[in-house]
C-alpha atoms as a PDB file:
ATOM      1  CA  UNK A   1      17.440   8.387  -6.645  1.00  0.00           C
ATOM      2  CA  UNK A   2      17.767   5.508  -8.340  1.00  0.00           C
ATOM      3  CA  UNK A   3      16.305   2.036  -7.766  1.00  0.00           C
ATOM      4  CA  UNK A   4      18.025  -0.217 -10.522  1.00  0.00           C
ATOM      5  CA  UNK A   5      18.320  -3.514 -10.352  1.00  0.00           C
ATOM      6  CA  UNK A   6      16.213  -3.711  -7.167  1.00  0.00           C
ATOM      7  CA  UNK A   7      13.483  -6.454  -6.962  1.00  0.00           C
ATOM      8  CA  UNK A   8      10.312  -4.724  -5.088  1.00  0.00           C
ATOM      9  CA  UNK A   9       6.521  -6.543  -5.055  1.00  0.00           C
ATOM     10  CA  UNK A  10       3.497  -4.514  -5.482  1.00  0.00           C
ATOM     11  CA  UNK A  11       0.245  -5.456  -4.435  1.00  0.00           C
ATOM     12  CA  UNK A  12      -3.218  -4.087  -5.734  1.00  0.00           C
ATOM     13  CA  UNK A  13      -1.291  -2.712  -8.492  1.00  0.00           C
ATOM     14  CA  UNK A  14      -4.015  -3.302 -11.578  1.00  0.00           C
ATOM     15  CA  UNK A  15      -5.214   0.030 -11.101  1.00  0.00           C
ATOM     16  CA  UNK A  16      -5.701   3.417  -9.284  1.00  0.00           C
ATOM     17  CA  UNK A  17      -2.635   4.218  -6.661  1.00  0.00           C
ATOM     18  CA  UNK A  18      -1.419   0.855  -6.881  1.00  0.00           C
ATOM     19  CA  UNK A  19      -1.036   0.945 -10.968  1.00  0.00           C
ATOM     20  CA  UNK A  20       0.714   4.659 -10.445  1.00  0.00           C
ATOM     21  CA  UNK A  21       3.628   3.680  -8.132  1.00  0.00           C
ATOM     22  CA  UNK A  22       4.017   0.905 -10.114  1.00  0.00           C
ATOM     23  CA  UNK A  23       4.853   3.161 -13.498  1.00  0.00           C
ATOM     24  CA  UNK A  24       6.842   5.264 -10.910  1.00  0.00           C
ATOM     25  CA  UNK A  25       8.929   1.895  -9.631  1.00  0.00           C
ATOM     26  CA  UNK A  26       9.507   1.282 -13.067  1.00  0.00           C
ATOM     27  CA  UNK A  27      10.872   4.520 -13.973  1.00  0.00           C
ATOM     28  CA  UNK A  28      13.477   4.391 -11.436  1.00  0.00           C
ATOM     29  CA  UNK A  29      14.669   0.834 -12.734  1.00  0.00           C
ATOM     30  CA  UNK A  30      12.964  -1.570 -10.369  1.00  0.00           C
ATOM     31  CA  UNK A  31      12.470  -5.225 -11.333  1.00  0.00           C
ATOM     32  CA  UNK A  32       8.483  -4.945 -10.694  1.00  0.00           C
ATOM     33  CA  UNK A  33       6.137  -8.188  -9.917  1.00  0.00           C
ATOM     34  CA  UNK A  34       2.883  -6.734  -9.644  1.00  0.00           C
ATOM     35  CA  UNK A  35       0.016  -8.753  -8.016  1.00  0.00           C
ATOM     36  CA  UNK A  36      -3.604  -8.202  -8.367  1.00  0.00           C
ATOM     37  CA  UNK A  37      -6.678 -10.243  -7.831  1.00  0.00           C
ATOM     38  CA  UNK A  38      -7.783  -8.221 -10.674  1.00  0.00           C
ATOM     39  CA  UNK A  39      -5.630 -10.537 -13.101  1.00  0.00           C
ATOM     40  CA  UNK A  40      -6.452  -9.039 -16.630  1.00  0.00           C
ATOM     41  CA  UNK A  41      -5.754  -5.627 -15.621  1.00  0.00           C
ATOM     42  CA  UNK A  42      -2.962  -6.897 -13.567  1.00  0.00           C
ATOM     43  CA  UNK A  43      -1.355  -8.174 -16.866  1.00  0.00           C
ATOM     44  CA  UNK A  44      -1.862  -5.671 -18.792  1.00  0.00           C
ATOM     45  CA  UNK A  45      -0.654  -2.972 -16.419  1.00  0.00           C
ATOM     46  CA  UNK A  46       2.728  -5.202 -16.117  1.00  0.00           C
ATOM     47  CA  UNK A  47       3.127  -5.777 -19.862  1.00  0.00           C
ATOM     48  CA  UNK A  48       3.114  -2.005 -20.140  1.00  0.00           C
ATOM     49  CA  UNK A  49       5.629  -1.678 -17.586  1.00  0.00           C
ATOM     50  CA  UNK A  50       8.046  -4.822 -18.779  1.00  0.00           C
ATOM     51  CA  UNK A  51       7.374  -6.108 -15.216  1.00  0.00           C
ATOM     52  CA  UNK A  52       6.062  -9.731 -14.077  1.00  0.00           C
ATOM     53  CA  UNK A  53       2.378 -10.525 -12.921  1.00  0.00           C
ATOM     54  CA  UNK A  54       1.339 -12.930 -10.124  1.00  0.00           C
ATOM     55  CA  UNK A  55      -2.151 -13.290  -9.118  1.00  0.00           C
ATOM     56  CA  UNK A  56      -3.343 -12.409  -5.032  1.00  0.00           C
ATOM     57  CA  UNK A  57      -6.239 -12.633  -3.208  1.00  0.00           C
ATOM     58  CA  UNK A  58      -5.563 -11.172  -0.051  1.00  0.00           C
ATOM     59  CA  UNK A  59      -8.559 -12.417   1.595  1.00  0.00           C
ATOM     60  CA  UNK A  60      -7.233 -16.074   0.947  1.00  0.00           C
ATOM     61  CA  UNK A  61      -4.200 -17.097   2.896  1.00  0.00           C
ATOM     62  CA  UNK A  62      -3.382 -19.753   0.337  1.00  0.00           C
ATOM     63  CA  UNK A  63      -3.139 -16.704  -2.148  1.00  0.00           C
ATOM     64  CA  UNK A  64      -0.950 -15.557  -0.394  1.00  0.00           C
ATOM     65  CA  UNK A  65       1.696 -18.429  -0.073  1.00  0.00           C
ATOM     66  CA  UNK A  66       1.440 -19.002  -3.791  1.00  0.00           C
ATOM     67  CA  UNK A  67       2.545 -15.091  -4.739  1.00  0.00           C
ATOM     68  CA  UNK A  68       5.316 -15.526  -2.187  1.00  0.00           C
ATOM     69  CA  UNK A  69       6.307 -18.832  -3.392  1.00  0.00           C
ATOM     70  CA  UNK A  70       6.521 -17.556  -7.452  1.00  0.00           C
ATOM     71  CA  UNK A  71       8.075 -14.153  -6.184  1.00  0.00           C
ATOM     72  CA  UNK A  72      10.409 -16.585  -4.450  1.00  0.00           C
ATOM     73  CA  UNK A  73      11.120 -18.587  -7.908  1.00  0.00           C
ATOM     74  CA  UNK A  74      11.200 -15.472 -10.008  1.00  0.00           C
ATOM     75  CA  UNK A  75      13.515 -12.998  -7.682  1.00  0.00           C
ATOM     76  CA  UNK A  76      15.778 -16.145  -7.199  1.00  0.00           C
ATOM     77  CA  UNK A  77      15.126 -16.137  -3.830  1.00  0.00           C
ATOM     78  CA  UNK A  78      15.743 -12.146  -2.614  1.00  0.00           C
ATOM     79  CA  UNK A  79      13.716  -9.280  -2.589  1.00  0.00           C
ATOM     80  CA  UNK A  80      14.553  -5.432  -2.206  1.00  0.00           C
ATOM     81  CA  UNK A  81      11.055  -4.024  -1.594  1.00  0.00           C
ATOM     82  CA  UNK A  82       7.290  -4.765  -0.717  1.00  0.00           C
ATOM     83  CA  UNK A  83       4.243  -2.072  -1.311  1.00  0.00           C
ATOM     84  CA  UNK A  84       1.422  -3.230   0.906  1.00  0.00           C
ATOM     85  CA  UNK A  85      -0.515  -1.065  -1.496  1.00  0.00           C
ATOM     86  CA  UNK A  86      -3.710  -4.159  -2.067  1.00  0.00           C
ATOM     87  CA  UNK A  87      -6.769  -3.482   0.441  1.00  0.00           C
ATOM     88  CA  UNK A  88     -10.211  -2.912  -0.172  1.00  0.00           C
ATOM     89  CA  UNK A  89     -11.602   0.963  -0.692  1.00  0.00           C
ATOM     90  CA  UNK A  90     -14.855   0.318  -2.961  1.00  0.00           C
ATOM     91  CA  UNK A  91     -18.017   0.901  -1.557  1.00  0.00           C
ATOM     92  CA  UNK A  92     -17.806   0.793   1.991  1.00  0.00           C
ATOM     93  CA  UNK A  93     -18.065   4.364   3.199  1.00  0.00           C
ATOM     94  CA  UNK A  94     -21.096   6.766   3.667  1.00  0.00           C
ATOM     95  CA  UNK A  95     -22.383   4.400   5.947  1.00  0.00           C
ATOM     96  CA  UNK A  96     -23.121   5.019   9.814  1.00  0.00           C
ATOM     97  CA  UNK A  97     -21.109   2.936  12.242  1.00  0.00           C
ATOM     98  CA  UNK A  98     -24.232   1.047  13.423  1.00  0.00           C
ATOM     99  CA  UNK A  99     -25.555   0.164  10.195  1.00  0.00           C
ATOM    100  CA  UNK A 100     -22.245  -1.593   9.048  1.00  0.00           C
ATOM    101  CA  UNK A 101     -22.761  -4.881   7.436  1.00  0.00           C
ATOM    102  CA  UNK A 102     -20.863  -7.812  10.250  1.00  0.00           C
ATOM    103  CA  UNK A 103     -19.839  -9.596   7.142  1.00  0.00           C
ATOM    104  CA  UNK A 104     -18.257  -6.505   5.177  1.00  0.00           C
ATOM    105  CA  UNK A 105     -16.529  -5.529   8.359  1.00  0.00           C
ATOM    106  CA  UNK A 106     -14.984  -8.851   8.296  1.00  0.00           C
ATOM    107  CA  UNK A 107     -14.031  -8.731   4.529  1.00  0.00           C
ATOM    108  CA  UNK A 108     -12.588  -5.725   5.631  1.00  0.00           C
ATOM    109  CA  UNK A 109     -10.557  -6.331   8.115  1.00  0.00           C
ATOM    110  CA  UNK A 110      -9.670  -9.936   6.592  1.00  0.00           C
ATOM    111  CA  UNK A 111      -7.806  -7.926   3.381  1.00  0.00           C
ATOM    112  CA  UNK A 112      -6.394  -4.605   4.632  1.00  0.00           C
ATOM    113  CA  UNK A 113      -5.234  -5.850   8.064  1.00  0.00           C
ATOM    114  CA  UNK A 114      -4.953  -9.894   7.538  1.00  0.00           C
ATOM    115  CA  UNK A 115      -3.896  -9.179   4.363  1.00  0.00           C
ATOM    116  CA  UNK A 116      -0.958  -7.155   5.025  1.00  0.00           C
ATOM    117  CA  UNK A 117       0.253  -9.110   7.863  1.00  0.00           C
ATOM    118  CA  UNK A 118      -0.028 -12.611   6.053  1.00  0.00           C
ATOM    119  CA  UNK A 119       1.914 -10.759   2.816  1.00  0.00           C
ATOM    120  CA  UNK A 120       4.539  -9.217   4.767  1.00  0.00           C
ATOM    121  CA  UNK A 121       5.510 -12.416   6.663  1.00  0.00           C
ATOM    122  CA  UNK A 122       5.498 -14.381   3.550  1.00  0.00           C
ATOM    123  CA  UNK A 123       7.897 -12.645   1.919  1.00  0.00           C
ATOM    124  CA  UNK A 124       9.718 -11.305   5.050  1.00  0.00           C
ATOM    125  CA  UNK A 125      12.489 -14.493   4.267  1.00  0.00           C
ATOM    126  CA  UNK A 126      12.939 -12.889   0.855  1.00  0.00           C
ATOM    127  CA  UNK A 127      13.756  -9.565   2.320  1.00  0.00           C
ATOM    128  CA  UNK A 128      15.757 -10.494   5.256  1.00  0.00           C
ATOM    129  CA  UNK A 129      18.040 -12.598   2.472  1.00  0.00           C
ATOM    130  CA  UNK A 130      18.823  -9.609   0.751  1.00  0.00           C
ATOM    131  CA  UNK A 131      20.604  -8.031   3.639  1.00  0.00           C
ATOM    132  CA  UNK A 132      18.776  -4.422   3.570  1.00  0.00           C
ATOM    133  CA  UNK A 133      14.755  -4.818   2.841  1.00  0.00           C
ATOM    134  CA  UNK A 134      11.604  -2.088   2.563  1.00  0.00           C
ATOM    135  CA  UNK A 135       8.538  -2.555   3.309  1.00  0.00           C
ATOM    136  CA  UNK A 136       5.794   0.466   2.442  1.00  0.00           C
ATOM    137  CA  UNK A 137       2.614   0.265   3.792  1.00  0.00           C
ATOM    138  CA  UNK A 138      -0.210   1.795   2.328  1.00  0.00           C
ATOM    139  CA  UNK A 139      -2.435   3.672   4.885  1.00  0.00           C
ATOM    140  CA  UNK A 140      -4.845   6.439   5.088  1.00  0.00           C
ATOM    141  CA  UNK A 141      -5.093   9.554   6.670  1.00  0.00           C
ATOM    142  CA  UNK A 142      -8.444   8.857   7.526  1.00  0.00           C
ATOM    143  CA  UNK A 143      -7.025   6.919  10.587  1.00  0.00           C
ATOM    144  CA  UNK A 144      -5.282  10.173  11.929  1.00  0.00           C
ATOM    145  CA  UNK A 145      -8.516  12.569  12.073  1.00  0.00           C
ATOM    146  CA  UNK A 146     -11.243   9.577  12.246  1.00  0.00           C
ATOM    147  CA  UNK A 147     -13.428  10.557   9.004  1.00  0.00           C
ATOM    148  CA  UNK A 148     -17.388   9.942   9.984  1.00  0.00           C
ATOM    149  CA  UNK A 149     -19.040   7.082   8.182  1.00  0.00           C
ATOM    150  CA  UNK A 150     -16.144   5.244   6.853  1.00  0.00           C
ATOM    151  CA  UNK A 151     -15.123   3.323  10.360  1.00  0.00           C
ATOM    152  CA  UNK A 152     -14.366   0.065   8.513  1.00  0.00           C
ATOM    153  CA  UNK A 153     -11.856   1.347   6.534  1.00  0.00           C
ATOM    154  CA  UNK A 154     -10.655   4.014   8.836  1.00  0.00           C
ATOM    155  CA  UNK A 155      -9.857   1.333  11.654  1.00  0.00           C
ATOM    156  CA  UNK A 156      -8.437  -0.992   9.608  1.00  0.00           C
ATOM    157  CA  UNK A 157      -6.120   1.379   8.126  1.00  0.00           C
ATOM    158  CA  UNK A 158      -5.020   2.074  11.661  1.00  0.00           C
ATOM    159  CA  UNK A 159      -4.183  -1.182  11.780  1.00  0.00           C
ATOM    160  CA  UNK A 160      -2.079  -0.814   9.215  1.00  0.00           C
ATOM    161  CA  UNK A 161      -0.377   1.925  11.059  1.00  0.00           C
ATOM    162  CA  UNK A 162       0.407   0.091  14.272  1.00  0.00           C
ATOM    163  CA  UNK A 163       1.843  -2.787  12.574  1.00  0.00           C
ATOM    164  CA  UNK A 164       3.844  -0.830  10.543  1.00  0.00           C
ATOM    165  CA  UNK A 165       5.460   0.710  14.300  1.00  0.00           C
ATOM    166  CA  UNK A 166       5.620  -3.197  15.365  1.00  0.00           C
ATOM    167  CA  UNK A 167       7.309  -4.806  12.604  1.00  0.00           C
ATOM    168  CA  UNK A 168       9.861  -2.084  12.432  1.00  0.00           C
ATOM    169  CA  UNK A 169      10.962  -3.096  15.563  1.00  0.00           C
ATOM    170  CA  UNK A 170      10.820  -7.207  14.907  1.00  0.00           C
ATOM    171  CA  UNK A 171      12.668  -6.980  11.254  1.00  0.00           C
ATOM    172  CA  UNK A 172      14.932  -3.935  12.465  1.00  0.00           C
ATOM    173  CA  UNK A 173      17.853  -6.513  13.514  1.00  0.00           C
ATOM    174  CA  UNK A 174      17.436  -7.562  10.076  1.00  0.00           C
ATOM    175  CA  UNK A 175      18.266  -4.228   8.254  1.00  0.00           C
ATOM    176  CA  UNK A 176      14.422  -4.188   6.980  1.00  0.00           C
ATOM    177  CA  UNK A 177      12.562  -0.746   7.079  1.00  0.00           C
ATOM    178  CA  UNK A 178       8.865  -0.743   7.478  1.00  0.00           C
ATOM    179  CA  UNK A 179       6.827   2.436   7.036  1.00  0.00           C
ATOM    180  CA  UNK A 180       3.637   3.499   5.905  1.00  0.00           C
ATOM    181  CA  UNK A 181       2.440   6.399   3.736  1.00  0.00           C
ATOM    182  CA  UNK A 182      -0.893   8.073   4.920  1.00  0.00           C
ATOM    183  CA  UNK A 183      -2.639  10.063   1.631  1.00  0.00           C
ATOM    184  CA  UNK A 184      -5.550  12.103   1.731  1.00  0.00           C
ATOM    185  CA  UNK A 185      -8.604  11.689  -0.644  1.00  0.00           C
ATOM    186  CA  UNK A 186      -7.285  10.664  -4.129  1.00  0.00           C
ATOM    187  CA  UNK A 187      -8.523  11.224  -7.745  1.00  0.00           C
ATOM    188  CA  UNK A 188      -9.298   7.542  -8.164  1.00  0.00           C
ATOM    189  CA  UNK A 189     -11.795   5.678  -9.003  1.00  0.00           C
ATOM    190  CA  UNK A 190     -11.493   3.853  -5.629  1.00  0.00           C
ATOM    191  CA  UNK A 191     -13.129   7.232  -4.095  1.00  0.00           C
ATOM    192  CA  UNK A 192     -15.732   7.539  -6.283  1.00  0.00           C
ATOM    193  CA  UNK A 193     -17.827   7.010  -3.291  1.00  0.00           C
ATOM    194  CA  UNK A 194     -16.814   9.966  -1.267  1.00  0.00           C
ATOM    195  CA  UNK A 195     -19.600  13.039  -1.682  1.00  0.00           C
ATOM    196  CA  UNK A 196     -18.498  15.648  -3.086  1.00  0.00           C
ATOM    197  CA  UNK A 197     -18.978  17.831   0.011  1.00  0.00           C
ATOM    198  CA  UNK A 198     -16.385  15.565   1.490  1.00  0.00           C
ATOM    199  CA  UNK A 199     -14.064  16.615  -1.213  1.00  0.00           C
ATOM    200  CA  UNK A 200     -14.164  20.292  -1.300  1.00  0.00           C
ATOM    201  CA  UNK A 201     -13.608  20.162   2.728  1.00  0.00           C
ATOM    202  CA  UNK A 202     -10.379  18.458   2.038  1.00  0.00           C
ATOM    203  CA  UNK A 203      -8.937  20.644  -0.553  1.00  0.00           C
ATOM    204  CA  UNK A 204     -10.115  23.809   1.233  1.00  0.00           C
ATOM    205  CA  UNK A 205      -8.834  22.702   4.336  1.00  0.00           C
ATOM    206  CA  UNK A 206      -5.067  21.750   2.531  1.00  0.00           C
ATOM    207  CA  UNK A 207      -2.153  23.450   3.634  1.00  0.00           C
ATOM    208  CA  UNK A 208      -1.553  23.637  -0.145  1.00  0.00           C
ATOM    209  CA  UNK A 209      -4.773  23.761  -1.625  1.00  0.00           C
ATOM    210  CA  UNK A 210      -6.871  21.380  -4.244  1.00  0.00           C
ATOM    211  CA  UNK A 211      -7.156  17.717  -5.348  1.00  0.00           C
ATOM    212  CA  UNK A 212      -4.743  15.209  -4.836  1.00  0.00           C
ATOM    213  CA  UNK A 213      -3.778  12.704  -7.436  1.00  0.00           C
ATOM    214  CA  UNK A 214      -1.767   9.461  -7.329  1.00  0.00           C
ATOM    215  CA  UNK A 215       1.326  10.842  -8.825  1.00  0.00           C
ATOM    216  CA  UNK A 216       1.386  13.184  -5.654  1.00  0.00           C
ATOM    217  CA  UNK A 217       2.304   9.553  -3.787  1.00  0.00           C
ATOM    218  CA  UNK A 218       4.401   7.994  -5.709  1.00  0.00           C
ATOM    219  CA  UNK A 219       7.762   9.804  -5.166  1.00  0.00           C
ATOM    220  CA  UNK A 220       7.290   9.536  -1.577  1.00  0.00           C
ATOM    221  CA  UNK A 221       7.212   5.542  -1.990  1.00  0.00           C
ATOM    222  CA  UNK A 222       9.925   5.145  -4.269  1.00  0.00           C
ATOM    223  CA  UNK A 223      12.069   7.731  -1.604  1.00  0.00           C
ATOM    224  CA  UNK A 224      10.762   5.224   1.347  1.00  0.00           C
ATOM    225  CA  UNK A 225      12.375   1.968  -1.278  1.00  0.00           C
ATOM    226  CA  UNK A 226      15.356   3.674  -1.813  1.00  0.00           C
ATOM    227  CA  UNK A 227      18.951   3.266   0.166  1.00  0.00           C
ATOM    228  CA  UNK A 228      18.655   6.863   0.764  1.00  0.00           C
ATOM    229  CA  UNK A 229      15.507   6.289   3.276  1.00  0.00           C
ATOM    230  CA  UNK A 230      17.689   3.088   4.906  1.00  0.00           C
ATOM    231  CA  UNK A 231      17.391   4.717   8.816  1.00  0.00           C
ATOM    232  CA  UNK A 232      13.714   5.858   8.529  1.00  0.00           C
ATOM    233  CA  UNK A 233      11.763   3.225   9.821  1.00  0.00           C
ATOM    234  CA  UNK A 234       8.631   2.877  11.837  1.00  0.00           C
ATOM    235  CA  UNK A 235       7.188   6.013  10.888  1.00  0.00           C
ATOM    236  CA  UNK A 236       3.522   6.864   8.869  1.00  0.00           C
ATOM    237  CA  UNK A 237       3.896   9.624   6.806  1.00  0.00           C
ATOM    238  CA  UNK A 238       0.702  12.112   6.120  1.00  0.00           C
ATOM    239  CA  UNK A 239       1.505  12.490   2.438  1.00  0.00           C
ATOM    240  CA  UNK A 240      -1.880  14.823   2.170  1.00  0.00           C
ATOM    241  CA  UNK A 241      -1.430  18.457   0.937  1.00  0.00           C
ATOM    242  CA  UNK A 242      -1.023  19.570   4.341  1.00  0.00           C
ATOM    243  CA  UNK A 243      -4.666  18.332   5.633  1.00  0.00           C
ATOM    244  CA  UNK A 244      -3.769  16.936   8.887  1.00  0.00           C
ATOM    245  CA  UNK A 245      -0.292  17.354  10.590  1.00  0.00           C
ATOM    246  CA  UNK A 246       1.298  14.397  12.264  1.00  0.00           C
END
């Protein structure tokens, strides 16, 4: 599998996940432009990888435009591949569903599910001008079992899931896949906030058994990029160790 030559966008790639399928994109021979509100890390993570950095808030639609309009200058116009990868993870979970902040529910929501949306149809003109586009989403499989205490993030990341199934079907006619990848509970530091109760429940209750790291994502994604995935569309994959079966 080989991805040379292809120009693919990743977002929330200065660390964690995100900075992992980048290295992976990179390895295949993708022309990466990483974006990151995180900007130093951003760079440095794309001057490791020879790839391009372009800074995103994905809470501010004007972000948003910007990062399409330089991955627009940059890619001369066509792109191969989007990772909807950014969202925030951070801080937001062991809480009860009636003691979540309105305001962090709206941040929320505004990042993983806004976000997504606002990024994908800003750079769905790039895609559609290549003549054969992908578009991973970056989901949870939190939104498949409904994990206690985390319903921000949980709901928006079903979100992320039904608009994955929705624009499969609007940017099908135009040869663009969309589907999302569902992991379980990472080695990150984004999941630092998960007790560790939490954690030995998933990895005893794995199909195959133990923690999952990053790099157990990352092939899937570059797979779901590739011409070799080019009539699997619509679809969430649980990439999880065999925790929950879809």
């Amino acid at each position: 599998m080989t991805l040379d030559g292809r120009h693919i966008v990743v977002t929330g790639a200065a660390r964690g996940l995100g900075e992992r399928i980048a290295a992976r994109l990179a390895d295949a021979g993708a022309r990466l432009i990483l974006a990151d509100v995180l900007a130093e890390e951003g760079r440095a993570v794309a001057e490791r990888l020879g790839a391009s950095f372009v800074p995103l808030d994905l809470g501010e639609p004007e972000s948003i435009e910007a990062m399409a309009a330089e991955v627009g200058r940059q890619t001369g116009g066509l792109l191969h591949g989007l990772v909807n990868n950014g969202a925030i993870a951070t801080g937001i979970g062991g809480i009860p569903h009636d003691q979540i902040d309105i305001d962090v529910w709206d941040r929320v929501m505004r990042v993983n599910v806004r976000g997504t949306w606002l990024a994908t149809r800003a750079l769905v003109p790039l895609l559609r001008a290549s003549g054969s586009g992908r578009v991973v989403n970056l989901a949870s499989d939190t939104a498949l079992w409904g994990a206690p205490r985390l319903m921000a993030y949980t709901a928006s990341k079903g979100a992320v899931m039904a608009m994955t199934r929705s624009y499969a079907r609007e940017l099908g006619p135009d040869r663009i896949g969309v589907t999302a990848v569902a992991p379980g509970i990472l080695t990150t530091e984004s999941t630092g906030y998960v007790p560790e109760a939490r954690h030995r429940l998933y990895e005893e209750g794995r199909a195959v058994p133990g923690p999952q790291s990053p790099d157990d994502i990352t092939g899937t994604v570059a797979f779901l990029l590739s011409e070799d995935a080019l009539t699997l569309t619509g679809q969430t994959l649980p990439v999880n160790n065999g925790f929950w079966f879809n």
